[in-house]
PDB file of N, CA and C in Angstrom:
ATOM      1  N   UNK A   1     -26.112 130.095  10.269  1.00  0.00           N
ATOM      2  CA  UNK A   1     -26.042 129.260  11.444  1.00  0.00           C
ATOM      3  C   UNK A   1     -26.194 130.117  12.710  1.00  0.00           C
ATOM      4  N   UNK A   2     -25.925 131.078  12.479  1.00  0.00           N
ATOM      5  CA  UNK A   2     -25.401 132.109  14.308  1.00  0.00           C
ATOM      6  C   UNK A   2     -26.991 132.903  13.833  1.00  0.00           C
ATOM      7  N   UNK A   3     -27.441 133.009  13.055  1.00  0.00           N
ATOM      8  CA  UNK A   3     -29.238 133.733  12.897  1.00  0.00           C
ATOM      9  C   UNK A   3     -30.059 132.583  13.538  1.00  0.00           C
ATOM     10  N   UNK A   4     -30.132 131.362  12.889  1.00  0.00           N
ATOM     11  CA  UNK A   4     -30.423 130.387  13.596  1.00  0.00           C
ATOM     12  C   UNK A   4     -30.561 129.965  14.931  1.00  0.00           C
ATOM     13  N   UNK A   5     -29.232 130.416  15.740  1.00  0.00           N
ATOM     14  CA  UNK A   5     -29.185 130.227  16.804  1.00  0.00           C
ATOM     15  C   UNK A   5     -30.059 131.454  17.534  1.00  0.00           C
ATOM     16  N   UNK A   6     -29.418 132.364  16.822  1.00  0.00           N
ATOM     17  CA  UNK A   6     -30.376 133.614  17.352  1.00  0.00           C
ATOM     18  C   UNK A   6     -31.281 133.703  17.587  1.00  0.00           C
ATOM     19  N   UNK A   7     -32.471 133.144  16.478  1.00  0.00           N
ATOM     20  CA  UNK A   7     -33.993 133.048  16.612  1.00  0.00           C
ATOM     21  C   UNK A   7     -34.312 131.879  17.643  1.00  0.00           C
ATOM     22  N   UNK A   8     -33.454 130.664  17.961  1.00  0.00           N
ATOM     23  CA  UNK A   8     -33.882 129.536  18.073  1.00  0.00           C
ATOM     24  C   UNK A   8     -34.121 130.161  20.271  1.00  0.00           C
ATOM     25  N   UNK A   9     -32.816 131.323  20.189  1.00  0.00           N
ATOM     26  CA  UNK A   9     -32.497 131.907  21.448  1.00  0.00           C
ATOM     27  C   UNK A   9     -33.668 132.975  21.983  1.00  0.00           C
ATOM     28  N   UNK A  10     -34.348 133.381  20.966  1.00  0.00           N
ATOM     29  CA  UNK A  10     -35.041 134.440  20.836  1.00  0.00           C
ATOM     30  C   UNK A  10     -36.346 133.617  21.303  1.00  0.00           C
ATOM     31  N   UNK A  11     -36.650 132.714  20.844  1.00  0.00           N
ATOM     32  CA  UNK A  11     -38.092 131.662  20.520  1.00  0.00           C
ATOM     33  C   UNK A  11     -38.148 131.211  21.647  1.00  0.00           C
ATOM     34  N   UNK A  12     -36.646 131.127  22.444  1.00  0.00           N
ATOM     35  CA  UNK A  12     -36.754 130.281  24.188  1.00  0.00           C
ATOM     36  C   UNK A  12     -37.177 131.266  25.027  1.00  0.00           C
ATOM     37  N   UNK A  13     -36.654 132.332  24.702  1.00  0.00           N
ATOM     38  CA  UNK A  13     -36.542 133.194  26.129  1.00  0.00           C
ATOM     39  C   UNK A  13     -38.184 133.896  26.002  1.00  0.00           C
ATOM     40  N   UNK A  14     -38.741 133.927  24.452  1.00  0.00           N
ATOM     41  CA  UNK A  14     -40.377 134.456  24.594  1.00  0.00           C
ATOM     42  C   UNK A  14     -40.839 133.293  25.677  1.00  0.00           C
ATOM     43  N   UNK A  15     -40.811 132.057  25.185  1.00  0.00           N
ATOM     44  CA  UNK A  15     -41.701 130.860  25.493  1.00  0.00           C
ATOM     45  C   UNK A  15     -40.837 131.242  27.390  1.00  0.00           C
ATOM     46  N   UNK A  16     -40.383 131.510  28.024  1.00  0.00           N
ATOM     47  CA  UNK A  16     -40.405 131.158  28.996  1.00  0.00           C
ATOM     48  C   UNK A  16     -40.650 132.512  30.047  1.00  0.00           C
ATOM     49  N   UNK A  17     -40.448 133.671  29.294  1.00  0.00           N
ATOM     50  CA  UNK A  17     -41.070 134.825  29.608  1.00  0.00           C
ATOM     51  C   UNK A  17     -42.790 134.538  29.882  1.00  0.00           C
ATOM     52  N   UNK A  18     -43.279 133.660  29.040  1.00  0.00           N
ATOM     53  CA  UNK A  18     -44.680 133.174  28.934  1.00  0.00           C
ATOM     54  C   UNK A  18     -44.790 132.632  30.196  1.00  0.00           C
ATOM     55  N   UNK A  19     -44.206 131.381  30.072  1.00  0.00           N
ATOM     56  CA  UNK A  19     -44.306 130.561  31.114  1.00  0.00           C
ATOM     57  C   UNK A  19     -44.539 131.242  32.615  1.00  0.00           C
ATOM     58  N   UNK A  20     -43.542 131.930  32.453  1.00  0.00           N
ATOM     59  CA  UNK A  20     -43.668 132.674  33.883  1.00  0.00           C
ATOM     60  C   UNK A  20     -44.371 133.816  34.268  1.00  0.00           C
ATOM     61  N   UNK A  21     -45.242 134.584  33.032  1.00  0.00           N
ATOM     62  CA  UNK A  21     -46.392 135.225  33.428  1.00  0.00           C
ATOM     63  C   UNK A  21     -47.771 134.403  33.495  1.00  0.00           C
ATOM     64  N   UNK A  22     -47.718 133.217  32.644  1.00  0.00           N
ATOM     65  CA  UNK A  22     -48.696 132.128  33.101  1.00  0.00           C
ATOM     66  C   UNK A  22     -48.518 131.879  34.452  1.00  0.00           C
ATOM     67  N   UNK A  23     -47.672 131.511  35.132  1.00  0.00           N
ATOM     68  CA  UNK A  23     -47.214 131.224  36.321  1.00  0.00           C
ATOM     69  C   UNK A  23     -47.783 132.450  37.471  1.00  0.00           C
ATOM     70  N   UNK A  24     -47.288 133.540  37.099  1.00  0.00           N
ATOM     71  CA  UNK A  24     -47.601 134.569  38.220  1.00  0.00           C
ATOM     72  C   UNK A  24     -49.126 134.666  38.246  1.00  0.00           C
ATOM     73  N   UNK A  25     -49.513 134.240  36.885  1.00  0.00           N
ATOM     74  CA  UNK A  25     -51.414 134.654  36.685  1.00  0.00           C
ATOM     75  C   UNK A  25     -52.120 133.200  37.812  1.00  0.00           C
ATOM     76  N   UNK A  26     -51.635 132.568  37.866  1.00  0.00           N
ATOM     77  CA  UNK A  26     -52.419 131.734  38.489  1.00  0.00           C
ATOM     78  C   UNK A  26     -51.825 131.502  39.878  1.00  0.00           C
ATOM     79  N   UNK A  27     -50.478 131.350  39.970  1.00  0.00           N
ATOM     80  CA  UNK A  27     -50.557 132.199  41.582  1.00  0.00           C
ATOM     81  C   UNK A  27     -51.475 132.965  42.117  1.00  0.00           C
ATOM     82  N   UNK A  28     -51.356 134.376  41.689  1.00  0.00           N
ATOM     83  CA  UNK A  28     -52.431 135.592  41.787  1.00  0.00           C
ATOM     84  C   UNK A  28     -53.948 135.218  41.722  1.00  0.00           C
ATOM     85  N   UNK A  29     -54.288 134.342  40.813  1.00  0.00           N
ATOM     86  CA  UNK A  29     -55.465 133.759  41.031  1.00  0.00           C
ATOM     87  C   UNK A  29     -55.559 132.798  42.178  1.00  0.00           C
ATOM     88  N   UNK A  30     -54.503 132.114  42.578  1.00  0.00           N
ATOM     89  CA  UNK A  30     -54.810 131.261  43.925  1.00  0.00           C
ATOM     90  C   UNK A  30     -54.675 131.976  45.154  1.00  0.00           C
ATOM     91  N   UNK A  31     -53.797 132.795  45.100  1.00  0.00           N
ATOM     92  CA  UNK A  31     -53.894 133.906  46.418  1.00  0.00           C
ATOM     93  C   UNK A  31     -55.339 134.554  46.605  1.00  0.00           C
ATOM     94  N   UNK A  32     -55.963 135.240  45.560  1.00  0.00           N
ATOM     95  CA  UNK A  32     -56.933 135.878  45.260  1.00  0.00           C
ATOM     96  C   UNK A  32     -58.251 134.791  46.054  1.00  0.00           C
ATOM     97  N   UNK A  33     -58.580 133.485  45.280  1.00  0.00           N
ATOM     98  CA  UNK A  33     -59.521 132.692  45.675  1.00  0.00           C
ATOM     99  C   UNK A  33     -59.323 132.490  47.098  1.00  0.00           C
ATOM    100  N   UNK A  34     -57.718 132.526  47.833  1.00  0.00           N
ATOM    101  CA  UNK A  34     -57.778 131.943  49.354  1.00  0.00           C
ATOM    102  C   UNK A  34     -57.699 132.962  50.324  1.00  0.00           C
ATOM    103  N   UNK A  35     -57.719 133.824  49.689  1.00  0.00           N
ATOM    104  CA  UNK A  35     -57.617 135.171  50.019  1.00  0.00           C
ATOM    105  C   UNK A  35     -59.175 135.583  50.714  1.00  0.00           C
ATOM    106  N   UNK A  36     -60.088 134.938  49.675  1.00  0.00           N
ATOM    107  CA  UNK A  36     -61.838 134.968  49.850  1.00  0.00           C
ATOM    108  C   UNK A  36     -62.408 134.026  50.773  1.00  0.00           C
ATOM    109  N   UNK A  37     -61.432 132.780  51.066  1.00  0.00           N
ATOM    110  CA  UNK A  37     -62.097 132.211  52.206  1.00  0.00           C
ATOM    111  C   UNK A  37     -61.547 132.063  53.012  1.00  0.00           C
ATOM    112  N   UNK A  38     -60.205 132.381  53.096  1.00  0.00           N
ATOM    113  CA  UNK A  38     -59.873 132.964  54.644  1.00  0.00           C
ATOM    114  C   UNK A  38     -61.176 134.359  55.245  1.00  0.00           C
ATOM    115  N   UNK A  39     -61.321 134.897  54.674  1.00  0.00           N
ATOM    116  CA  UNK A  39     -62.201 136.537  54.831  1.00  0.00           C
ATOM    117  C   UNK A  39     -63.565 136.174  55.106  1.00  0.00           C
ATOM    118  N   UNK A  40     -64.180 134.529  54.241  1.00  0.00           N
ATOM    119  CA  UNK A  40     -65.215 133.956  54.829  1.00  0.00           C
ATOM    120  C   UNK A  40     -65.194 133.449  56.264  1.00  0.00           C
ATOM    121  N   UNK A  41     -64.140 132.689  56.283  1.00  0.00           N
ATOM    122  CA  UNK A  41     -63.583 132.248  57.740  1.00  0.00           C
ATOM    123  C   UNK A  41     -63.699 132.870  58.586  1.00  0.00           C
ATOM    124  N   UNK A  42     -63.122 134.021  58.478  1.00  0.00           N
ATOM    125  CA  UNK A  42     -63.188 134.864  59.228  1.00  0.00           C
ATOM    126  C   UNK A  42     -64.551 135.550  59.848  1.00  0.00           C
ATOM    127  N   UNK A  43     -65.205 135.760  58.986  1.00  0.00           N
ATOM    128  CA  UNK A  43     -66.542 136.866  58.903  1.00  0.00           C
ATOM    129  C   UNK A  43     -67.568 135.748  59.939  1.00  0.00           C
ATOM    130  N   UNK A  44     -67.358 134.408  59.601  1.00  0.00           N
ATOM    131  CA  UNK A  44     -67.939 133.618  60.012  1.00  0.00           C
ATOM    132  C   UNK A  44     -67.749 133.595  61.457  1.00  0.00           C
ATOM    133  N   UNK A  45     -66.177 133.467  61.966  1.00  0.00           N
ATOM    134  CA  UNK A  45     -65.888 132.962  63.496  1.00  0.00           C
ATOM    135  C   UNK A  45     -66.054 134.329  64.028  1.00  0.00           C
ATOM    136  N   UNK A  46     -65.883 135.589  63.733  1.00  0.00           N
ATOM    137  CA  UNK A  46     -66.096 136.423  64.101  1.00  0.00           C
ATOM    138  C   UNK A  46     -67.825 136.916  64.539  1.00  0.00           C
ATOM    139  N   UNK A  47     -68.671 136.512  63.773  1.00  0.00           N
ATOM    140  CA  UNK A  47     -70.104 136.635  63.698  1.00  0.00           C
ATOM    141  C   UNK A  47     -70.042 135.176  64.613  1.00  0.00           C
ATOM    142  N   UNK A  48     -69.741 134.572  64.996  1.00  0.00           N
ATOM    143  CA  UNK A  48     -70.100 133.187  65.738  1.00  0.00           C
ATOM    144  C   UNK A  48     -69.653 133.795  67.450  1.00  0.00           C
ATOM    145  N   UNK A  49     -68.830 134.368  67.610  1.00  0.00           N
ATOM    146  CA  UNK A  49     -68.463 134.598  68.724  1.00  0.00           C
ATOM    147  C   UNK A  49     -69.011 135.940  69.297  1.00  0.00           C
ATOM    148  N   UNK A  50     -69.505 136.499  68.130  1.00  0.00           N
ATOM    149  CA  UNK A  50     -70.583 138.141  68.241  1.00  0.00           C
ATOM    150  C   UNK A  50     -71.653 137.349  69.191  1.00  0.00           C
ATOM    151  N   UNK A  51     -72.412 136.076  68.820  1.00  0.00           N
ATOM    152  CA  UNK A  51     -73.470 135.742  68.946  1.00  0.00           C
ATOM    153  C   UNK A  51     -73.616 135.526  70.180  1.00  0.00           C
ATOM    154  N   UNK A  52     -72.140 134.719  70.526  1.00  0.00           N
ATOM    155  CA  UNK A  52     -71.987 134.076  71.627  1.00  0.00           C
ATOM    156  C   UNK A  52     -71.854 135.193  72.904  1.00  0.00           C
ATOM    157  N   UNK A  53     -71.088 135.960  72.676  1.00  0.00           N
ATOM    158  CA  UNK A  53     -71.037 137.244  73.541  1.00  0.00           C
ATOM    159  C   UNK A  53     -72.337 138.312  73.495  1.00  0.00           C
ATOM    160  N   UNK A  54     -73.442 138.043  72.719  1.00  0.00           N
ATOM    161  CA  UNK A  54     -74.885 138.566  73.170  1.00  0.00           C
ATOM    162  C   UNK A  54     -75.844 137.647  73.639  1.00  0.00           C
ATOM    163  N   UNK A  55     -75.655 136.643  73.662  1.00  0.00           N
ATOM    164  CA  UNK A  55     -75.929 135.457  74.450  1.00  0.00           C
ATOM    165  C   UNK A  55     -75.768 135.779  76.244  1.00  0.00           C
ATOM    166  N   UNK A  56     -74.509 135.820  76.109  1.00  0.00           N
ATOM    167  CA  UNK A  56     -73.896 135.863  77.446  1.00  0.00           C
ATOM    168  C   UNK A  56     -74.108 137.204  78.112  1.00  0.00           C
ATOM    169  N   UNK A  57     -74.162 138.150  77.412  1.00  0.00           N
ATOM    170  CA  UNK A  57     -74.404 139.694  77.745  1.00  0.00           C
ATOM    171  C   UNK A  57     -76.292 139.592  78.753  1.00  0.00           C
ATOM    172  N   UNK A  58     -77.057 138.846  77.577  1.00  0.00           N
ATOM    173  CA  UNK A  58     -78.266 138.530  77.822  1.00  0.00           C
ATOM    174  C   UNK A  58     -78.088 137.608  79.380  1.00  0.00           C
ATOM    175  N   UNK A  59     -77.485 137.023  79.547  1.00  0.00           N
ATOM    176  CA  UNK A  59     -78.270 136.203  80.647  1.00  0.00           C
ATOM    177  C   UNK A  59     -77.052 136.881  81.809  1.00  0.00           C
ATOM    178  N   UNK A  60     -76.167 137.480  81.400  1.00  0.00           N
ATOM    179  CA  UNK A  60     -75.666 138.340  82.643  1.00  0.00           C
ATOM    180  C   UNK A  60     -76.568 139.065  83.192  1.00  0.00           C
ATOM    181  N   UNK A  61     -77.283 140.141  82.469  1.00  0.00           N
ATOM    182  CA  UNK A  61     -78.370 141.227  82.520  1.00  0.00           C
ATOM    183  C   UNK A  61     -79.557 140.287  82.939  1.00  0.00           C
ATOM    184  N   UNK A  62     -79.793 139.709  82.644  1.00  0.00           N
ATOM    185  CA  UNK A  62     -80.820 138.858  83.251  1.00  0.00           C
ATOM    186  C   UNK A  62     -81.086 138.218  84.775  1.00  0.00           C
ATOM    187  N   UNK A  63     -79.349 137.516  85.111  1.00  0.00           N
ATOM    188  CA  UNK A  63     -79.213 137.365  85.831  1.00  0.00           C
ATOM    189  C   UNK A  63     -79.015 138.461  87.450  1.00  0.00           C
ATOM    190  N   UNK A  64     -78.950 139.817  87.014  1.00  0.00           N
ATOM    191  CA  UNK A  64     -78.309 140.740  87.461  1.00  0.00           C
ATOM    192  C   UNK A  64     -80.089 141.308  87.587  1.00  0.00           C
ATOM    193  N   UNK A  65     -80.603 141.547  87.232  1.00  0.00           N
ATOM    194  CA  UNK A  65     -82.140 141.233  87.192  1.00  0.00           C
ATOM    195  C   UNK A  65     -82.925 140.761  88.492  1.00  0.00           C
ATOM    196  N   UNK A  66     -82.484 139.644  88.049  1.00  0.00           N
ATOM    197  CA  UNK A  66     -82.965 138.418  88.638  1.00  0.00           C
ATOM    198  C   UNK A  66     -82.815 138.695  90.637  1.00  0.00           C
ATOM    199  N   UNK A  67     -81.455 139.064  90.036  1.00  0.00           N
ATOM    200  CA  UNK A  67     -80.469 139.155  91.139  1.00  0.00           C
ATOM    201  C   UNK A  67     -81.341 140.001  92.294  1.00  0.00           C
ATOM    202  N   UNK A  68     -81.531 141.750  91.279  1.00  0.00           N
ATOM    203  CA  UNK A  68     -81.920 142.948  91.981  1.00  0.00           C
ATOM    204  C   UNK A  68     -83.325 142.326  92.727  1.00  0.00           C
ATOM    205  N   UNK A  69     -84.099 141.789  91.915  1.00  0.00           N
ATOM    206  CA  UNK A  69     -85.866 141.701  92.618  1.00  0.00           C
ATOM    207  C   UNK A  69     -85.705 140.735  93.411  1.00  0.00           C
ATOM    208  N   UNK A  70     -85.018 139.756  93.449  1.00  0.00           N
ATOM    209  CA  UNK A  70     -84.994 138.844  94.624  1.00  0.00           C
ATOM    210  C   UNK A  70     -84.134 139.573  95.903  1.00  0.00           C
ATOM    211  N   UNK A  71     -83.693 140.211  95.912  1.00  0.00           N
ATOM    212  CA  UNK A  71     -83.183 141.269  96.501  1.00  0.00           C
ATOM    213  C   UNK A  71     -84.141 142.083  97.200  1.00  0.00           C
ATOM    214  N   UNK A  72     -84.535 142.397  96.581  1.00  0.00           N
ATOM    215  CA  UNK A  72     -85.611 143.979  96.722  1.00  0.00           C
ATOM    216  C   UNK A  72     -86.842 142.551  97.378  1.00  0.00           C
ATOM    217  N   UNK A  73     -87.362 141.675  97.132  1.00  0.00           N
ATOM    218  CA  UNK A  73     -87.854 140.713  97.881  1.00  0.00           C
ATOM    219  C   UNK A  73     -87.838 140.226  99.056  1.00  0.00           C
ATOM    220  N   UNK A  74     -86.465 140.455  99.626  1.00  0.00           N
ATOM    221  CA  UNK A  74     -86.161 139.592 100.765  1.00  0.00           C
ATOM    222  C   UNK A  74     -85.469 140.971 101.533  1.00  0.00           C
ATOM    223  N   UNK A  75     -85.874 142.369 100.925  1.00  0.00           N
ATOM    224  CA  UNK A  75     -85.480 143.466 101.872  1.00  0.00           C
ATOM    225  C   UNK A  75     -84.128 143.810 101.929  1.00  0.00           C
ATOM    226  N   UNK A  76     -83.172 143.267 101.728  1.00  0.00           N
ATOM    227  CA  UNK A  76     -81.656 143.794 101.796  1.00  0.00           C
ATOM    228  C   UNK A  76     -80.912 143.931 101.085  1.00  0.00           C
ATOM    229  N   UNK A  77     -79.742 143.845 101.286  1.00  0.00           N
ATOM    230  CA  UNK A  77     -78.841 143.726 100.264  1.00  0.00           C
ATOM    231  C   UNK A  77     -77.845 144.858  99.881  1.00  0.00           C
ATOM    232  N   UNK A  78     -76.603 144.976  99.253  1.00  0.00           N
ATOM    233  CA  UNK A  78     -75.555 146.467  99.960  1.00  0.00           C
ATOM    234  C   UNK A  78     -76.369 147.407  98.750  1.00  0.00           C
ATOM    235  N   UNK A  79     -76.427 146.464  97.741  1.00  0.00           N
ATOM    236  CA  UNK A  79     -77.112 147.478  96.266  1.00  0.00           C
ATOM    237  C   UNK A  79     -78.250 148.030  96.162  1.00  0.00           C
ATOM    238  N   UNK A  80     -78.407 149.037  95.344  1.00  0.00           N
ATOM    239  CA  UNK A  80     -79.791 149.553  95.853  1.00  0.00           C
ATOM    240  C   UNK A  80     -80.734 149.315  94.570  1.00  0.00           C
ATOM    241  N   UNK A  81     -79.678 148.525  93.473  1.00  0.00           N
ATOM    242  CA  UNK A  81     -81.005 148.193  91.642  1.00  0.00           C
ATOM    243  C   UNK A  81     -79.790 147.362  91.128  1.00  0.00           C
ATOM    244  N   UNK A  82     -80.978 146.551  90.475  1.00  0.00           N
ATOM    245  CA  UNK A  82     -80.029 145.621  89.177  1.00  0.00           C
ATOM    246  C   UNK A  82     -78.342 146.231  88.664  1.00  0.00           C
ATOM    247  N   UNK A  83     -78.990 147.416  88.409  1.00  0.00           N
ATOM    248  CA  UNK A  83     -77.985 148.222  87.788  1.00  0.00           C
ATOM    249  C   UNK A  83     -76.547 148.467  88.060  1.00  0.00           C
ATOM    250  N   UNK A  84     -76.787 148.741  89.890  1.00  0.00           N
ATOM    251  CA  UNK A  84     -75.966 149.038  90.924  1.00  0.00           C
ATOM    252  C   UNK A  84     -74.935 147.625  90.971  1.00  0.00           C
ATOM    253  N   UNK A  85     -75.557 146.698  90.862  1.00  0.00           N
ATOM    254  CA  UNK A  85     -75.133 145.153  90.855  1.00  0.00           C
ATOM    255  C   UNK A  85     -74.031 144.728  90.321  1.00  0.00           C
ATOM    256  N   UNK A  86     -74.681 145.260  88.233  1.00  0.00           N
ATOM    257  CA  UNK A  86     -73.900 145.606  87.387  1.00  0.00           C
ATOM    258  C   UNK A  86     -72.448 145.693  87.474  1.00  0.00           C
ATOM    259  N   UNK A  87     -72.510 147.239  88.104  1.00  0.00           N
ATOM    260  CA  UNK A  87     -71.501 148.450  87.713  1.00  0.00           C
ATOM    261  C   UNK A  87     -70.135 147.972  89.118  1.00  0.00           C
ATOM    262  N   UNK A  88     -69.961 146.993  89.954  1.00  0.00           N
ATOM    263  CA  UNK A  88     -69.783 146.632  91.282  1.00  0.00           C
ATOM    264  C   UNK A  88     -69.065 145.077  90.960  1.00  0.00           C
TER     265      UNK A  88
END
């Protein structure tokens, strides 16, 4: 009767030792998968706002450009190049 119990004690504590490395394995697998698209998320808003800030870089410089020859056009102005514009 007390072997009985023994094995019957023995047979629970495997099966739930199981249970709970089943358990940690697919945790670990769900961390793992959200783990990959947070990092997509990321790569994404990060490359979205790269774009946006060479966008804007572009039509600063452009504008600053723009700025100098209409400048240099109309003869005055405190700056002496686009550049000067820039850096001011």
């Amino acid at each position: 009767m007390v072997d009985a119990a023994q094995k019957a004690m023995n047979n629970s504590l495997e099966r739930a030792h199981r249970s709970v490395e089943e358990g940690a394995r697919a945790l670990m697998h769900l961390v793992e998968e959200t783990r990959g698209h947070v990092r997509k998320q990321l790569d994404s808003a990060y490359n979205a706002k790269q774009r946006e800030l060479t966008i804007v870089d572009k039509k600063v410089r452009l504008s600053a450009l723009s700025f100098g020859h209409m400048r240099q056009k109309t003869g005055g102005g405190m700056w002496r190049s686009a550049w000067e514009l820039l850096m001011f």
